[in-house]
C-alpha atoms as a PDB file:
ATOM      1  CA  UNK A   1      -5.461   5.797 -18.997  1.00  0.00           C
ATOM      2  CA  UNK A   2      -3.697   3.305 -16.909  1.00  0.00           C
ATOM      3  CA  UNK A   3      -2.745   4.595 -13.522  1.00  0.00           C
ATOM      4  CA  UNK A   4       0.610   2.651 -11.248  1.00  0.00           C
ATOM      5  CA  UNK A   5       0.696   3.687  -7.599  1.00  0.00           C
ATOM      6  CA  UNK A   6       3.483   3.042  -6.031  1.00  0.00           C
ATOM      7  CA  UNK A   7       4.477   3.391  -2.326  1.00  0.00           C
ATOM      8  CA  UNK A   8       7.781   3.124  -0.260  1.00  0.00           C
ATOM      9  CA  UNK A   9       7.273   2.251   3.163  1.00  0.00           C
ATOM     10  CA  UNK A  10      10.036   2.596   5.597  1.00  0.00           C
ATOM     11  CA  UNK A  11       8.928   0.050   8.553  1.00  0.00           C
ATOM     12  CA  UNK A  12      10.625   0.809  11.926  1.00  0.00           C
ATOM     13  CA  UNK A  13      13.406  -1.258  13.474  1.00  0.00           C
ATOM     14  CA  UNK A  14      11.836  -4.536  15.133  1.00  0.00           C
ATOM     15  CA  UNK A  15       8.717  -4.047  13.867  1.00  0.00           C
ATOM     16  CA  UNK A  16       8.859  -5.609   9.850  1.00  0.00           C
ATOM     17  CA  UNK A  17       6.530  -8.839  11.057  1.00  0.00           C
ATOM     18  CA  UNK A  18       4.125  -6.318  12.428  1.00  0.00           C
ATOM     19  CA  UNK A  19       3.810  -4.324   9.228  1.00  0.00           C
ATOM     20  CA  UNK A  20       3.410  -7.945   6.886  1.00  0.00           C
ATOM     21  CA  UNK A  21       0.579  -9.029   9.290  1.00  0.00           C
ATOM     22  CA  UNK A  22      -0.939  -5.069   8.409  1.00  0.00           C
ATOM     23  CA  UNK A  23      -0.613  -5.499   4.832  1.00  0.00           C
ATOM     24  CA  UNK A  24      -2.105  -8.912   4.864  1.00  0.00           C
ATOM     25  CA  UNK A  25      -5.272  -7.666   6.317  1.00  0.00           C
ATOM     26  CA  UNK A  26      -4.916  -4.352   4.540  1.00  0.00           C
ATOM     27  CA  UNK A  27      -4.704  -5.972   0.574  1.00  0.00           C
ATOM     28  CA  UNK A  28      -7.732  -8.394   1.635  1.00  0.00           C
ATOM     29  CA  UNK A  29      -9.056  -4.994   2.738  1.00  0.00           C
ATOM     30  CA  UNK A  30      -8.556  -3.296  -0.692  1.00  0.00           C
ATOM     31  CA  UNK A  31      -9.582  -6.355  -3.101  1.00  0.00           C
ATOM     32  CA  UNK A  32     -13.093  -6.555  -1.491  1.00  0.00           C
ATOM     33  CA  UNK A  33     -13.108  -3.235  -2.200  1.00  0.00           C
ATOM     34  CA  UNK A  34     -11.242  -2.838  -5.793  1.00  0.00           C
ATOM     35  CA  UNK A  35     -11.819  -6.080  -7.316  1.00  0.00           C
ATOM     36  CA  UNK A  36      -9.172  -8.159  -8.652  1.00  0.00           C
ATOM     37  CA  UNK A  37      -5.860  -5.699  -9.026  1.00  0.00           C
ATOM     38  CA  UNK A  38      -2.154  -6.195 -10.438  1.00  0.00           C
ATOM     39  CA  UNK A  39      -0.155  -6.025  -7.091  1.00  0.00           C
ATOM     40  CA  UNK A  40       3.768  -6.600  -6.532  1.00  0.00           C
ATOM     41  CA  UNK A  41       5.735  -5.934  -3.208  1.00  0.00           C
ATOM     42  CA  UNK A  42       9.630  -5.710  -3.176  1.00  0.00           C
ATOM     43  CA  UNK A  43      12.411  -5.346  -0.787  1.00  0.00           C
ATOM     44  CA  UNK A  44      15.722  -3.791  -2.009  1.00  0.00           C
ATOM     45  CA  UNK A  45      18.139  -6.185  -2.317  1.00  0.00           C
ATOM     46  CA  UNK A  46      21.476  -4.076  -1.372  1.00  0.00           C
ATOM     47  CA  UNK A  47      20.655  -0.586   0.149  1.00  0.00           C
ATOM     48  CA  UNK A  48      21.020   1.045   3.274  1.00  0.00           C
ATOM     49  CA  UNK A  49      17.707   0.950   4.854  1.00  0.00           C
ATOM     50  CA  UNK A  50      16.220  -2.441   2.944  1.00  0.00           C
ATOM     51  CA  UNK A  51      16.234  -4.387   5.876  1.00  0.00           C
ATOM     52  CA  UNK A  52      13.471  -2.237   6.980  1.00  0.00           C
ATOM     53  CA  UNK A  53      11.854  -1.165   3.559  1.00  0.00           C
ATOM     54  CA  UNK A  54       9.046  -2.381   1.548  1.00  0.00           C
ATOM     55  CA  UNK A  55       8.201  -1.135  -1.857  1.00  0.00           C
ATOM     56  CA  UNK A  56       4.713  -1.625  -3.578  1.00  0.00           C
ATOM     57  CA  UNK A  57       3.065  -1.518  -6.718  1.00  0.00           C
ATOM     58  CA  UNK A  58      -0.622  -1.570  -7.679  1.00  0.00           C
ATOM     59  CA  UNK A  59      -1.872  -0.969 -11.452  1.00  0.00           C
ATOM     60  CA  UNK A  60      -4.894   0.667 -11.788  1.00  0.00           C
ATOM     61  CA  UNK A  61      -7.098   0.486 -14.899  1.00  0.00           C
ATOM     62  CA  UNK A  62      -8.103   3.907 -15.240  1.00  0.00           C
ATOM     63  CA  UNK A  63      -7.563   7.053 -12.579  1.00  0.00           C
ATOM     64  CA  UNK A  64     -11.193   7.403 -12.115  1.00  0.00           C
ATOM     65  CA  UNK A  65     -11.523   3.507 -10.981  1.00  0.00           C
ATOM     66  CA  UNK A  66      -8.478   4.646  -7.933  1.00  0.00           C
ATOM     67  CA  UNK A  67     -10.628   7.790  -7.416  1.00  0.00           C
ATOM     68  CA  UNK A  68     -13.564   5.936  -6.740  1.00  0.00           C
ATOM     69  CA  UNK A  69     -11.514   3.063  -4.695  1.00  0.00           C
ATOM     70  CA  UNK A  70     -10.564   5.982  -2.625  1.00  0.00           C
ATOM     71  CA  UNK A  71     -14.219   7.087  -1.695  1.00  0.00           C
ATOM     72  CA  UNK A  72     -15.268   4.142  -0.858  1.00  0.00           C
ATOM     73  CA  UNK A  73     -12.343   3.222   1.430  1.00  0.00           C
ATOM     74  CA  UNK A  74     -12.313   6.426   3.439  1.00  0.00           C
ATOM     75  CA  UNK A  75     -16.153   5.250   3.714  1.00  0.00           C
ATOM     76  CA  UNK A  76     -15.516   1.660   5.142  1.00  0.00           C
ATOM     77  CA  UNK A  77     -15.604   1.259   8.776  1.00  0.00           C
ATOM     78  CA  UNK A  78     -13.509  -1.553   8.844  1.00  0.00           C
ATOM     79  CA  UNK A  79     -10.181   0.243   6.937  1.00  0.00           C
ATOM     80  CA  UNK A  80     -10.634   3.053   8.768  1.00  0.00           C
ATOM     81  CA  UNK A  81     -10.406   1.176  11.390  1.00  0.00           C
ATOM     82  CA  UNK A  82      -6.687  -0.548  10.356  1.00  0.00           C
ATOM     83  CA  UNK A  83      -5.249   3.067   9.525  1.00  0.00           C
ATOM     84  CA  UNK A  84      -4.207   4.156  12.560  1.00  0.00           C
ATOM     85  CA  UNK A  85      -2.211   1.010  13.707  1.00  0.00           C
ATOM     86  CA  UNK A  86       0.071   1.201  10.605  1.00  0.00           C
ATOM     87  CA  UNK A  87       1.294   4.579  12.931  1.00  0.00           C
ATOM     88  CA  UNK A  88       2.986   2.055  15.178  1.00  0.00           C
ATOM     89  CA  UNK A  89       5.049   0.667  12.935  1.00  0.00           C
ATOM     90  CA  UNK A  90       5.587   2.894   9.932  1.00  0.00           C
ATOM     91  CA  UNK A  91       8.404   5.656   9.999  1.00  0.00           C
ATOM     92  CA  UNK A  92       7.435   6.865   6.812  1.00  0.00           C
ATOM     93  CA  UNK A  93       5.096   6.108   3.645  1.00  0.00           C
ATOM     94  CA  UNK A  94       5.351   7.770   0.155  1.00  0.00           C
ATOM     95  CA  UNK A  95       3.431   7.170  -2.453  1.00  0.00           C
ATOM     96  CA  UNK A  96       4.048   8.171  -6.272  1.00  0.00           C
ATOM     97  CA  UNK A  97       1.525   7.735  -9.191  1.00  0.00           C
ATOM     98  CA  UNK A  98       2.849   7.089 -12.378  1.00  0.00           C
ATOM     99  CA  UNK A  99       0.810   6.844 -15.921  1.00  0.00           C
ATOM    100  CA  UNK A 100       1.953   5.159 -19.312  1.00  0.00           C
ATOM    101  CA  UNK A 101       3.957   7.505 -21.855  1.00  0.00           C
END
Protein backbone atom coordinates (compact mmCIF):
# COMPACT_ATOMS: atom_id res chain seq x y z
CA UNK A 1 0.00 0.00 0.00
CA UNK A 2 1.23 3.31 -1.10
CA UNK A 3 1.85 5.69 1.73
CA UNK A 4 1.86 10.12 0.98
CA UNK A 5 3.33 12.09 3.86
CA UNK A 6 2.67 15.29 3.85
CA UNK A 7 3.92 18.17 6.08
CA UNK A 8 3.01 21.93 6.59
CA UNK A 9 5.69 23.91 7.86
CA UNK A 10 5.05 27.31 9.15
CA UNK A 11 8.70 29.06 8.88
CA UNK A 12 9.08 32.14 11.16
CA UNK A 13 9.12 35.74 9.98
CA UNK A 14 12.71 36.58 8.44
CA UNK A 15 13.84 33.37 8.54
CA UNK A 16 12.26 31.50 4.99
CA UNK A 17 16.08 31.49 3.34
CA UNK A 18 17.21 29.80 6.49
CA UNK A 19 14.64 27.02 6.36
CA UNK A 20 15.38 26.39 2.14
CA UNK A 21 19.15 26.10 2.98
CA UNK A 22 17.71 23.26 5.92
CA UNK A 23 15.70 21.45 3.52
CA UNK A 24 18.39 21.39 0.95
CA UNK A 25 20.70 19.58 3.20
CA UNK A 26 17.83 17.77 4.86
CA UNK A 27 16.27 15.99 1.28
CA UNK A 28 20.07 15.14 0.30
CA UNK A 29 19.89 13.82 3.87
CA UNK A 30 16.80 11.59 3.27
CA UNK A 31 17.64 10.29 -0.45
CA UNK A 32 20.98 8.75 0.76
CA UNK A 33 18.96 7.31 3.07
CA UNK A 34 15.51 6.38 1.13
CA UNK A 35 16.64 6.00 -2.29
CA UNK A 36 15.15 7.75 -5.09
CA UNK A 37 11.52 9.22 -3.73
CA UNK A 38 8.51 11.23 -5.42
CA UNK A 39 8.97 14.69 -3.67
CA UNK A 40 6.96 18.08 -4.35
CA UNK A 41 7.19 21.35 -2.19
CA UNK A 42 4.50 24.16 -2.51
CA UNK A 43 3.81 27.55 -1.24
CA UNK A 44 0.16 28.77 -1.10
CA UNK A 45 -0.44 31.08 -3.54
CA UNK A 46 -3.17 33.48 -1.73
CA UNK A 47 -3.50 32.75 2.08
CA UNK A 48 -2.79 34.44 5.12
CA UNK A 49 0.34 32.99 6.37
CA UNK A 50 1.93 31.75 2.72
CA UNK A 51 4.53 34.13 2.78
CA UNK A 52 5.92 32.13 5.52
CA UNK A 53 4.55 28.54 4.69
CA UNK A 54 5.89 25.61 2.94
CA UNK A 55 3.93 22.55 2.16
CA UNK A 56 5.53 19.08 1.25
CA UNK A 57 4.82 15.93 -0.21
CA UNK A 58 6.76 12.65 -0.30
CA UNK A 59 5.18 9.26 -1.76
CA UNK A 60 6.19 6.34 -0.21
CA UNK A 61 6.01 2.88 -1.82
CA UNK A 62 4.80 0.91 0.92
CA UNK A 63 4.38 1.99 4.91
CA UNK A 64 6.88 -0.50 5.94
CA UNK A 65 9.65 1.11 3.44
CA UNK A 66 8.77 4.86 5.67
CA UNK A 67 8.94 2.66 8.82
CA UNK A 68 12.19 1.47 8.07
CA UNK A 69 13.39 5.08 6.60
CA UNK A 70 12.48 6.16 10.02
CA UNK A 71 14.88 3.71 11.93
CA UNK A 72 17.50 4.33 10.14
CA UNK A 73 17.29 8.15 10.28
CA UNK A 74 16.82 8.43 14.03
CA UNK A 75 20.11 6.13 13.73
CA UNK A 76 22.26 8.54 11.51
CA UNK A 77 24.55 10.81 13.24
CA UNK A 78 24.58 13.24 10.70
CA UNK A 79 20.41 13.98 10.66
CA UNK A 80 20.35 13.92 14.04
CA UNK A 81 22.60 16.25 13.95
CA UNK A 82 20.39 18.87 11.47
CA UNK A 83 17.19 18.33 13.76
CA UNK A 84 17.66 20.62 16.22
CA UNK A 85 18.52 23.73 14.03
CA UNK A 86 15.17 23.46 12.14
CA UNK A 87 14.00 24.76 16.04
CA UNK A 88 15.37 28.13 15.02
CA UNK A 89 13.43 28.70 12.35
CA UNK A 90 10.29 26.60 12.42
CA UNK A 91 7.09 27.88 14.33
CA UNK A 92 5.35 24.87 13.66
CA UNK A 93 5.51 21.45 11.57
CA UNK A 94 2.56 19.01 10.94
CA UNK A 95 2.68 16.19 9.24
CA UNK A 96 -0.37 14.02 7.83
CA UNK A 97 -0.11 10.52 6.16
CA UNK A 98 -2.46 9.75 3.67
CA UNK A 99 -2.97 6.17 1.75
CA UNK A 100 -4.79 5.45 -1.68
CA UNK A 101 -8.71 4.67 -1.46
Amino acid sequence: MKVMQRGIMRVLPGKMAEAMELNKKWMAMVSRLAGPLSFRMYRPLFAGEYMHTIVFELEWDSFAKMAAFFEKMMADPEMMAEMPKWDAVVDSHEVELYMVM
